[in-house]
Protein backbone atom coordinates (compact mmCIF):
# COMPACT_ATOMS: atom_id res chain seq x y z
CA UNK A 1 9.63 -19.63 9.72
CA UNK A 2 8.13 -23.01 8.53
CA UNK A 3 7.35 -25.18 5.28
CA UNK A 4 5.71 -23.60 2.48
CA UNK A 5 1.46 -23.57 2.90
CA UNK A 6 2.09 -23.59 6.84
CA UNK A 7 0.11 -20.03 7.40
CA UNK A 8 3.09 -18.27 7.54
CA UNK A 9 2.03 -15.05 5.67
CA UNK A 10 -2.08 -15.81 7.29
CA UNK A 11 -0.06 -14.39 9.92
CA UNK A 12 0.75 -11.19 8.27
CA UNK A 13 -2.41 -10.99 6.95
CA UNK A 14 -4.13 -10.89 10.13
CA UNK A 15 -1.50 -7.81 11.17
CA UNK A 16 -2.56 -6.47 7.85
CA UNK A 17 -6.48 -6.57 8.58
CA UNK A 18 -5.86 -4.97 11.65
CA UNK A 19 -4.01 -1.93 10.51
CA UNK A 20 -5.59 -1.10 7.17
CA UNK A 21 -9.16 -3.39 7.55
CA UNK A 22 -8.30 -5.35 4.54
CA UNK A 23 -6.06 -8.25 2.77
CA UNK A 24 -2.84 -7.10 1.09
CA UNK A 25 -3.53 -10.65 -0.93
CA UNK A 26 -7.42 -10.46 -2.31
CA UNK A 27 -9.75 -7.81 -2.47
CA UNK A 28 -12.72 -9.79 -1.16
CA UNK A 29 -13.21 -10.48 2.48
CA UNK A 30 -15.09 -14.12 1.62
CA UNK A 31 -11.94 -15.30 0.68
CA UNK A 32 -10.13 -14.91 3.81
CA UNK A 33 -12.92 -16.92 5.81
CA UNK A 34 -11.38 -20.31 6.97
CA UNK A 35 -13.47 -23.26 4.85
CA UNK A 36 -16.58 -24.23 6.43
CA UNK A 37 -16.81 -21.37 9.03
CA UNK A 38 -19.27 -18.77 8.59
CA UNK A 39 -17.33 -15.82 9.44
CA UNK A 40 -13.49 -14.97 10.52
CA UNK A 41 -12.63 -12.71 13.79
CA UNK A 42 -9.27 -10.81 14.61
CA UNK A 43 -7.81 -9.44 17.70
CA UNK A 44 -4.70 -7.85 18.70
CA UNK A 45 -2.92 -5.27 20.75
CA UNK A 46 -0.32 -2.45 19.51
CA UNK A 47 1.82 -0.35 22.03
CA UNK A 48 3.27 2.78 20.12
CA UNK A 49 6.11 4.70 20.40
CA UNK A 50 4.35 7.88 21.17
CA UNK A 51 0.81 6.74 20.86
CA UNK A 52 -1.15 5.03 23.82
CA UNK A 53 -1.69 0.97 23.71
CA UNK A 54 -4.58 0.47 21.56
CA UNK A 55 -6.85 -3.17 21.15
CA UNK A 56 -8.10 -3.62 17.61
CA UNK A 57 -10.53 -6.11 16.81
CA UNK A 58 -12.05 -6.38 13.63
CA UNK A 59 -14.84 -9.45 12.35
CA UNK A 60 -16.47 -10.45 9.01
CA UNK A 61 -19.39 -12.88 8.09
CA UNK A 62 -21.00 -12.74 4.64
CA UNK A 63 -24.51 -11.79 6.14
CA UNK A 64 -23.55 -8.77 8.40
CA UNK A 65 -20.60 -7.08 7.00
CA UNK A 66 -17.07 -6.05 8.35
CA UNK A 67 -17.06 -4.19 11.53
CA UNK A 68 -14.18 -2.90 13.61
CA UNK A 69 -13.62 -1.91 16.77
CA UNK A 70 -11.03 0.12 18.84
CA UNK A 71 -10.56 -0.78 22.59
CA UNK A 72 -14.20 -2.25 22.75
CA UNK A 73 -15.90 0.93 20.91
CA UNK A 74 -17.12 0.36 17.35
CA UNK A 75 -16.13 2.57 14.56
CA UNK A 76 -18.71 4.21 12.56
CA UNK A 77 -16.66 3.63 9.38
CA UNK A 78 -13.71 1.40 8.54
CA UNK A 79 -12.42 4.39 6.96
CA UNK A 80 -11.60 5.05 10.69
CA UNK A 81 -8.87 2.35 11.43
CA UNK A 82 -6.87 3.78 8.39
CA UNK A 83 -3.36 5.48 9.93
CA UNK A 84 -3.86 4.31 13.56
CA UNK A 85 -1.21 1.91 12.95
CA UNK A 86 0.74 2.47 10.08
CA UNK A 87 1.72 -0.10 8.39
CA UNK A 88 4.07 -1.33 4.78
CA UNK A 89 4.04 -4.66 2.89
CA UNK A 90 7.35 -5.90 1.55
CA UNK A 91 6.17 -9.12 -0.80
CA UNK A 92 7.02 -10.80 -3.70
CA UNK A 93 4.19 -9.06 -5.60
CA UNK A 94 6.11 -5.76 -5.39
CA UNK A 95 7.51 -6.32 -8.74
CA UNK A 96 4.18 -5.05 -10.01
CA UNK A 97 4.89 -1.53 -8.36
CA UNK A 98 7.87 -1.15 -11.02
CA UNK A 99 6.79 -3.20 -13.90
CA UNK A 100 3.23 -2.92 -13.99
CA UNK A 101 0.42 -0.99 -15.12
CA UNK A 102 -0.41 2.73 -13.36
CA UNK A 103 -3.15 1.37 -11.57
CA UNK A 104 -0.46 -0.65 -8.93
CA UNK A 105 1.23 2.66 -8.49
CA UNK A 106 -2.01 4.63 -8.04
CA UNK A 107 -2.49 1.73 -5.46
CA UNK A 108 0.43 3.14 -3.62
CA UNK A 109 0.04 6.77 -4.11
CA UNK A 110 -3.48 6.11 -2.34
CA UNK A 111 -2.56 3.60 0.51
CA UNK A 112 0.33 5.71 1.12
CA UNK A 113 -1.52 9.37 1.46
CA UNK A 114 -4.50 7.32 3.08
CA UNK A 115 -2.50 6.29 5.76
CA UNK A 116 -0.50 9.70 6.36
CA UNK A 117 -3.54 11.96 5.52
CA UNK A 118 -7.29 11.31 6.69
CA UNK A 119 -8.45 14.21 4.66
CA UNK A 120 -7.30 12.17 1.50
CA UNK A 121 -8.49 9.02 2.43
CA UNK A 122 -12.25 10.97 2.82
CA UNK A 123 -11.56 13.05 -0.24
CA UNK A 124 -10.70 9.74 -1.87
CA UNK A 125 -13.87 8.21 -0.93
CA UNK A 126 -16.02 10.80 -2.49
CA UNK A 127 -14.57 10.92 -5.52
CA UNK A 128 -14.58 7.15 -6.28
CA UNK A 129 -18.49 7.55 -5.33
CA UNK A 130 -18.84 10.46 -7.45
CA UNK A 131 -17.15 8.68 -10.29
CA UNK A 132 -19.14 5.90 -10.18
CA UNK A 133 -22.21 7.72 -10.20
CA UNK A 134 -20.99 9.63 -13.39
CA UNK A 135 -19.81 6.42 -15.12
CA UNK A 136 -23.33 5.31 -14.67
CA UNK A 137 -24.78 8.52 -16.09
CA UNK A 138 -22.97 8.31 -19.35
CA UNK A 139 -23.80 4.77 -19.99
CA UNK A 140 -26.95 5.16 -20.03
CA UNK A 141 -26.22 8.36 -22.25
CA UNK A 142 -24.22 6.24 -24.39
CA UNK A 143 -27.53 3.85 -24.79
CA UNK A 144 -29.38 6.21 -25.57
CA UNK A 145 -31.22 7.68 -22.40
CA UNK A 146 -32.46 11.32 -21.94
CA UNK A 147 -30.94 12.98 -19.26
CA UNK A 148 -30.85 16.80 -17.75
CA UNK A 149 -27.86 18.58 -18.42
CA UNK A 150 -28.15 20.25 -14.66
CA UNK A 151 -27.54 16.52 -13.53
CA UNK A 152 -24.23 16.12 -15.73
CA UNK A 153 -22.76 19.73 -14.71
CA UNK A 154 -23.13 18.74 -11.48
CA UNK A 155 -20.74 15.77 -11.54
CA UNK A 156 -18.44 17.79 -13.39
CA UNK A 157 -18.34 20.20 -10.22
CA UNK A 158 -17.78 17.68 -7.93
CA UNK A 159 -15.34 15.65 -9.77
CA UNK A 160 -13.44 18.85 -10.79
CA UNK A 161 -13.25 20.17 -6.57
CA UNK A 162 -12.55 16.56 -4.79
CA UNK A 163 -9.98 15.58 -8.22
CA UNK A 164 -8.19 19.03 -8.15
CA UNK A 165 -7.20 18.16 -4.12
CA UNK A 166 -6.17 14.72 -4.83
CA UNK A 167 -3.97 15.67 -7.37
CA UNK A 168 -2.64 18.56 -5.63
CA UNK A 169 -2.00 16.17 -2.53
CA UNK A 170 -0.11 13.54 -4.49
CA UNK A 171 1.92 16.12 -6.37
CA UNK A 172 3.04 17.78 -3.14
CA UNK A 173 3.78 13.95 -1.44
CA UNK A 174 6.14 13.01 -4.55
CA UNK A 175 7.80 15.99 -3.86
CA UNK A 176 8.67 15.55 -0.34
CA UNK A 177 9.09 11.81 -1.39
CA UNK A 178 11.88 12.13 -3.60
CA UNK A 179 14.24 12.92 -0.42
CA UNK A 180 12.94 9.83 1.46
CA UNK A 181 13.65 7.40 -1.98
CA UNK A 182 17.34 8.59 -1.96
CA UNK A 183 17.91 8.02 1.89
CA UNK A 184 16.43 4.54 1.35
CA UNK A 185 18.50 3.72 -1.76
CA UNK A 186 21.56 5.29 0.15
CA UNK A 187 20.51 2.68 3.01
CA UNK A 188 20.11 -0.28 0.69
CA UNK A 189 23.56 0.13 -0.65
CA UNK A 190 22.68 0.53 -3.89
CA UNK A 191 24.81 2.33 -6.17
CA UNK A 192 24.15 3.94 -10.02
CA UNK A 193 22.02 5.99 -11.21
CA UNK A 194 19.97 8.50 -9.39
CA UNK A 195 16.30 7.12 -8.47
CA UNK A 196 12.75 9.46 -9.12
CA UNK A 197 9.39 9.27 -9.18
CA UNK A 198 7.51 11.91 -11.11
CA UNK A 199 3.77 12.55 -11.17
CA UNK A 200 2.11 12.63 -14.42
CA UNK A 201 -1.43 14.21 -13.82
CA UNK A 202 -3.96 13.01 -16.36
CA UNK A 203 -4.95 16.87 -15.72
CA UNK A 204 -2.25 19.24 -15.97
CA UNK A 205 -2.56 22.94 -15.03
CA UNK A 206 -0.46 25.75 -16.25
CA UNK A 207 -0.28 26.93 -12.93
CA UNK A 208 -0.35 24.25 -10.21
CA UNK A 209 -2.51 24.02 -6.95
CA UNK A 210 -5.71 25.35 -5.76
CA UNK A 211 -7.97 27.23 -7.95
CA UNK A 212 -5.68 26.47 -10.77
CA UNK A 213 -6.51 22.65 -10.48
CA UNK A 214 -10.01 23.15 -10.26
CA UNK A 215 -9.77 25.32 -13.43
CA UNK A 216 -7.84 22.95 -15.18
CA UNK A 217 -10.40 20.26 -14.09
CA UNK A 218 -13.18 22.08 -15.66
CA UNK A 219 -11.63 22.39 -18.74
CA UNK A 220 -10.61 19.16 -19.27
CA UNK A 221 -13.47 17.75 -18.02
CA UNK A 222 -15.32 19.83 -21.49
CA UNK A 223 -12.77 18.69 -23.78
CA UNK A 224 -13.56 15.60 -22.91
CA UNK A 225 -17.68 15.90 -23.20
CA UNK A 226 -18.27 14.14 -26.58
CA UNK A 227 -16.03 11.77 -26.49
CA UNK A 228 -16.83 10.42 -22.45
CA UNK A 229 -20.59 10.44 -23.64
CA UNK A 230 -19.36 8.41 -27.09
CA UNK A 231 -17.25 5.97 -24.66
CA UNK A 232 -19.84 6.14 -21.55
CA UNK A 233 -17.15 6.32 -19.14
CA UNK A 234 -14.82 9.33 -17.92
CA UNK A 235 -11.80 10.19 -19.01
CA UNK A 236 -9.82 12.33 -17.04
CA UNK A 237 -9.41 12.46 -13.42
CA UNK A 238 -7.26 11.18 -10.69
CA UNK A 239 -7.76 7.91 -11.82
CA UNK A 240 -6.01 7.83 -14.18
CA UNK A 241 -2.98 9.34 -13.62
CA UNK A 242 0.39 8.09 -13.36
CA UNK A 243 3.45 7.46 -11.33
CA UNK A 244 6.90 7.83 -13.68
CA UNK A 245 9.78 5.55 -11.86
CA UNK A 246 13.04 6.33 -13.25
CA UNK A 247 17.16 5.82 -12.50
CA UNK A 248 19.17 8.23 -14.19
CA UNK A 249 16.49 9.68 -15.87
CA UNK A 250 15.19 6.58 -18.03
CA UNK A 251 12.27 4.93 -17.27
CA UNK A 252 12.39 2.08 -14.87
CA UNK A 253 9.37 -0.10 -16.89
CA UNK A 254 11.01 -0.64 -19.72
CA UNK A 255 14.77 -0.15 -19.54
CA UNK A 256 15.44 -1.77 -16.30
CA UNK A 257 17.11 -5.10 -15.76
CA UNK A 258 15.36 -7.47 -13.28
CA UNK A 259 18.18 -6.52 -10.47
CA UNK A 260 16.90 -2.90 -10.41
CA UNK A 261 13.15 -3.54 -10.82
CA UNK A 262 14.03 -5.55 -7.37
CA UNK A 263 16.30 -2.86 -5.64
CA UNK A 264 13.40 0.02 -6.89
CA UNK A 265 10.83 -1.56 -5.58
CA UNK A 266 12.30 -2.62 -2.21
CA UNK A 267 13.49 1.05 -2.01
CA UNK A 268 10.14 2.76 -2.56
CA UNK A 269 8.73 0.31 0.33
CA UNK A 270 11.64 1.62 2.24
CA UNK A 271 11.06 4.98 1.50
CA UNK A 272 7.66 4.74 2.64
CA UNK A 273 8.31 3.27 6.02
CA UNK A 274 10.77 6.33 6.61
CA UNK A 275 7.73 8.88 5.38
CA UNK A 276 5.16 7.81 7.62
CA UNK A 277 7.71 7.61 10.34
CA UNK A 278 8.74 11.20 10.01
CA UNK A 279 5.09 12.46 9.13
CA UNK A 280 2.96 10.79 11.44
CA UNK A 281 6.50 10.64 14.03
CA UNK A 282 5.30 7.03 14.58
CA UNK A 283 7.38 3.80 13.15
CA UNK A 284 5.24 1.92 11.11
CA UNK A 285 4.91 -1.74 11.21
CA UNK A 286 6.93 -3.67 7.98
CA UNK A 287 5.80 -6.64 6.88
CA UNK A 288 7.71 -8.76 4.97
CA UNK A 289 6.45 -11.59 3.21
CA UNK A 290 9.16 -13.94 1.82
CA UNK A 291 11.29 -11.44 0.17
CA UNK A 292 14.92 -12.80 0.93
CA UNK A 293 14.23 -15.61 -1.88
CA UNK A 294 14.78 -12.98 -4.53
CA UNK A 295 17.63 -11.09 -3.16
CA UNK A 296 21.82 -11.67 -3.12
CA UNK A 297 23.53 -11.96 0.05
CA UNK A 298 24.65 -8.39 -0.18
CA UNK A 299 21.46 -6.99 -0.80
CA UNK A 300 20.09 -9.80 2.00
CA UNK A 301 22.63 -8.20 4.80
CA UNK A 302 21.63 -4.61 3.75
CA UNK A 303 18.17 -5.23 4.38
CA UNK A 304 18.85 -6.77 7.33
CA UNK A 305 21.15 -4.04 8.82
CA UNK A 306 18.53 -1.69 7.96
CA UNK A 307 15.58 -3.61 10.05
CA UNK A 308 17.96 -3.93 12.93
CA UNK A 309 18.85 -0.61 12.80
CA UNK A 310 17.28 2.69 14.19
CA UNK A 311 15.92 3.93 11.35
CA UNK A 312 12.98 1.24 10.93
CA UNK A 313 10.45 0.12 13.72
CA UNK A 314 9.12 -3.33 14.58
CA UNK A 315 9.43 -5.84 11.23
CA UNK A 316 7.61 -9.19 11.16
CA UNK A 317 9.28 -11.01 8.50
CA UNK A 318 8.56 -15.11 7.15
CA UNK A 319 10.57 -16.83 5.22
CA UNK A 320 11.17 -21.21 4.41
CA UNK A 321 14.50 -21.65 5.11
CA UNK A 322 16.29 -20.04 8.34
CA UNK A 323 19.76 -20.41 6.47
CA UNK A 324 18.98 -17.21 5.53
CA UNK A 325 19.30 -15.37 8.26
CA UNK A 326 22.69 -17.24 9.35
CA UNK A 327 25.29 -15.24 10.70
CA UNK A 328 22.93 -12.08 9.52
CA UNK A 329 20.66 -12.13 12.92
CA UNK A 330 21.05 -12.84 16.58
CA UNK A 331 18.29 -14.48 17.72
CA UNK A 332 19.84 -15.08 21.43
CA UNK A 333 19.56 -11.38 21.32
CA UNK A 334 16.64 -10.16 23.32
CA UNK A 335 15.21 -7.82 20.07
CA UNK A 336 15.32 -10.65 18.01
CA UNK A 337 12.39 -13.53 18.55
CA UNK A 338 12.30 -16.63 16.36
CA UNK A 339 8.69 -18.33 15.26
CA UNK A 340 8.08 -21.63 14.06
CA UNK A 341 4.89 -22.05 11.95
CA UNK A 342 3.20 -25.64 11.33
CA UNK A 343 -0.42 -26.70 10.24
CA UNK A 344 -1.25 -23.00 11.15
CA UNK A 345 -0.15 -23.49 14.63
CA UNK A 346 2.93 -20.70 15.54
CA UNK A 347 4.84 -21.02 18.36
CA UNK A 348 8.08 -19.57 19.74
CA UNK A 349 11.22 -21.96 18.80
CA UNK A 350 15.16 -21.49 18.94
CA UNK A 351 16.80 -20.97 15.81
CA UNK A 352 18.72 -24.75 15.87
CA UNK A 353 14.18 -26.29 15.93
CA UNK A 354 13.87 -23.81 12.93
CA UNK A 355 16.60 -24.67 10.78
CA UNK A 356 15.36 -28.39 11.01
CA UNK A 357 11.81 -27.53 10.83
CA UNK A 358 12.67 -25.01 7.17
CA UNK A 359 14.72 -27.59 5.71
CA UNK A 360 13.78 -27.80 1.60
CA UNK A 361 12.88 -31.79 2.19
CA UNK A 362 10.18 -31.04 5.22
């Protein structure tokens, strides 16, 4: 807890970095780097439930790179770090996951099965390379360049084989998925309408998985031919594809009122946290980043009951005033610890410091 601009969520960010090897805030690492200082360095230790104690440390500088290591070893690829840790962000930028654009709930589809899934995360990889590489191709078709058509066919392969598995991957996740939404809505205490979330492949076979995708892939992939080489960029394919969020069987985007584009988005996080614990039979770590500001007191307790209970692992959670946890958490209790934040500086503090220190005139 602390004032607004203290470092509070730096804090999570570092956690964040750790698990994942990137900011849940910006996409580029210069940001991150303290002003003045030529490069930024992170260190910490996890203990898992199952797993053995591992020390992460991962560094950046503008000239070299990002580079992480596990217990003192370097990985070869960053890739590596992904789903040692698992880890879920609760923020306030979660509204985007209900009321934005596909590409935020691609974003979780991917981080999700990244995490859960190395396969994925590698099969992931390749295909964002090999889509590049045919973006670039029909540009420079699209302006005119000569080209082989062995060259083309080839990138249709290889989108068609890598696309086909991710889509097949996510389809079978939002299927096991739907179970995990309920349980979280159920533990949210949210009543109404029935939540979903259905996958809407930008490829759609008749008959779904395996060759069938592939097949479909091809297909589409022709279809598509004049008009990709008219537009010089592809148009079908994983990425593109979207994630339908609905209660009661109307969609969440547009029909939903503000109070249950908050409770669907909080559940999906939830939901999440209880996959990866029963998939990878680790609790993740949740991280929540000032999300009591923009919940009722009801809704406040039931998230709280939840984190306390044993259905969720360890939480980190920051917030600017500590009257929000009155009454709600023990922090005498010896599961509980309380964390004051100031100038950057964090440091262990009673809940009577806190209160003072998270006042709205400090």
């Amino acid at each position: 807890m602390g004032p607004n601009g203290a470092g509070k969520t730096n804090l999570l960010e570092a956690v964040h970095f750790l698990c994942l090897s990137k900011s849940f805030l910006t996409s580029s690492d210069s940001h991150v780097v303290r002003r003045g200082a030529p490069f930024f360095e992170i260190e910490g230790r996890f203990e898992g439930v199952h797993r053995s104690g591992l020390r992460v440390r991962l560094a950046y500088a503008s000239a070299e790179g990002k580079r992480a290591f596990v217990n003192g070893s370097p990985l070869e690829r960053l890739a590596d770090l992904v789903g040692r840790v698992p880890v879920v962000v609760l923020s306030p930028a979660d509204h985007l996951l209900t009321e934005g654009g596909p590409s935020e709930r691609r974003r979780f589809l991917d981080q999700t099965l990244s995490q859960a899934f190395p396969v994925y995360l590698d099969d992931l990889m390749k295909y964002r390379r090999a889509l590049k590489q045919r973006n670039a191709l029909l540009l420079r078709m699209r302006r005119g360049a000569s080209f082989a058509s062995g060259t083309i066919e080839a990138w249709n392969e290889e989108l068609a084989l890598l696309g086909a598995r991710i889509v097949t991957r996510r389809r079978r996740f939002l299927h096991r998925f739907a179970g995990f939404l309920t349980e979280a809505y159920d533990l949210l205490h949210a009543t109404g309408d029935e939540p979903a979330a259905t996958y809407a492949p930008s490829v759609a076979a008749e008959e779904q998985g395996g060759d069938a995708d592939v097949e479909a892939f091809r297909q589409a992939l022709a279809r598509a031919s004049r008009r990709e080489r008219e537009m010089g960029r592809t148009l079908v394919g994983p990425h593109l594809d979207e994630v339908t969020l609905t209660l009661g069987g109307f969609e969440v985007r547009p029909y939903a009122s503000q109070g249950q584009h908050r409770t669907m988005s909080l559940a999906m996080r939830i939901a999440t946290a209880l996959f990866l614990h029963d998939h990878l039979e680790e609790p993740p770590l949740l991280l929540l980043d000032d999300v009591f500001g923009a919940l009722d007191p009801g809704r406040t307790r039931a998230v709280l009951d939840l984190l306390t209970s044993d259905a969720i692992g360890q939480s980190l959670l920051t917030s600017a005033r500590a009257d929000s946890f009155s009454g709600l958490l023990d922090f005498e209790a010896p599961e509980h610890q309380a964390f004051s934040v100031v100038s950057g500086t964090v440091s262990p503090s009673p809940l009577s410091v806190l209160a003072d220190a998270a006042s709205p005139l400090s």
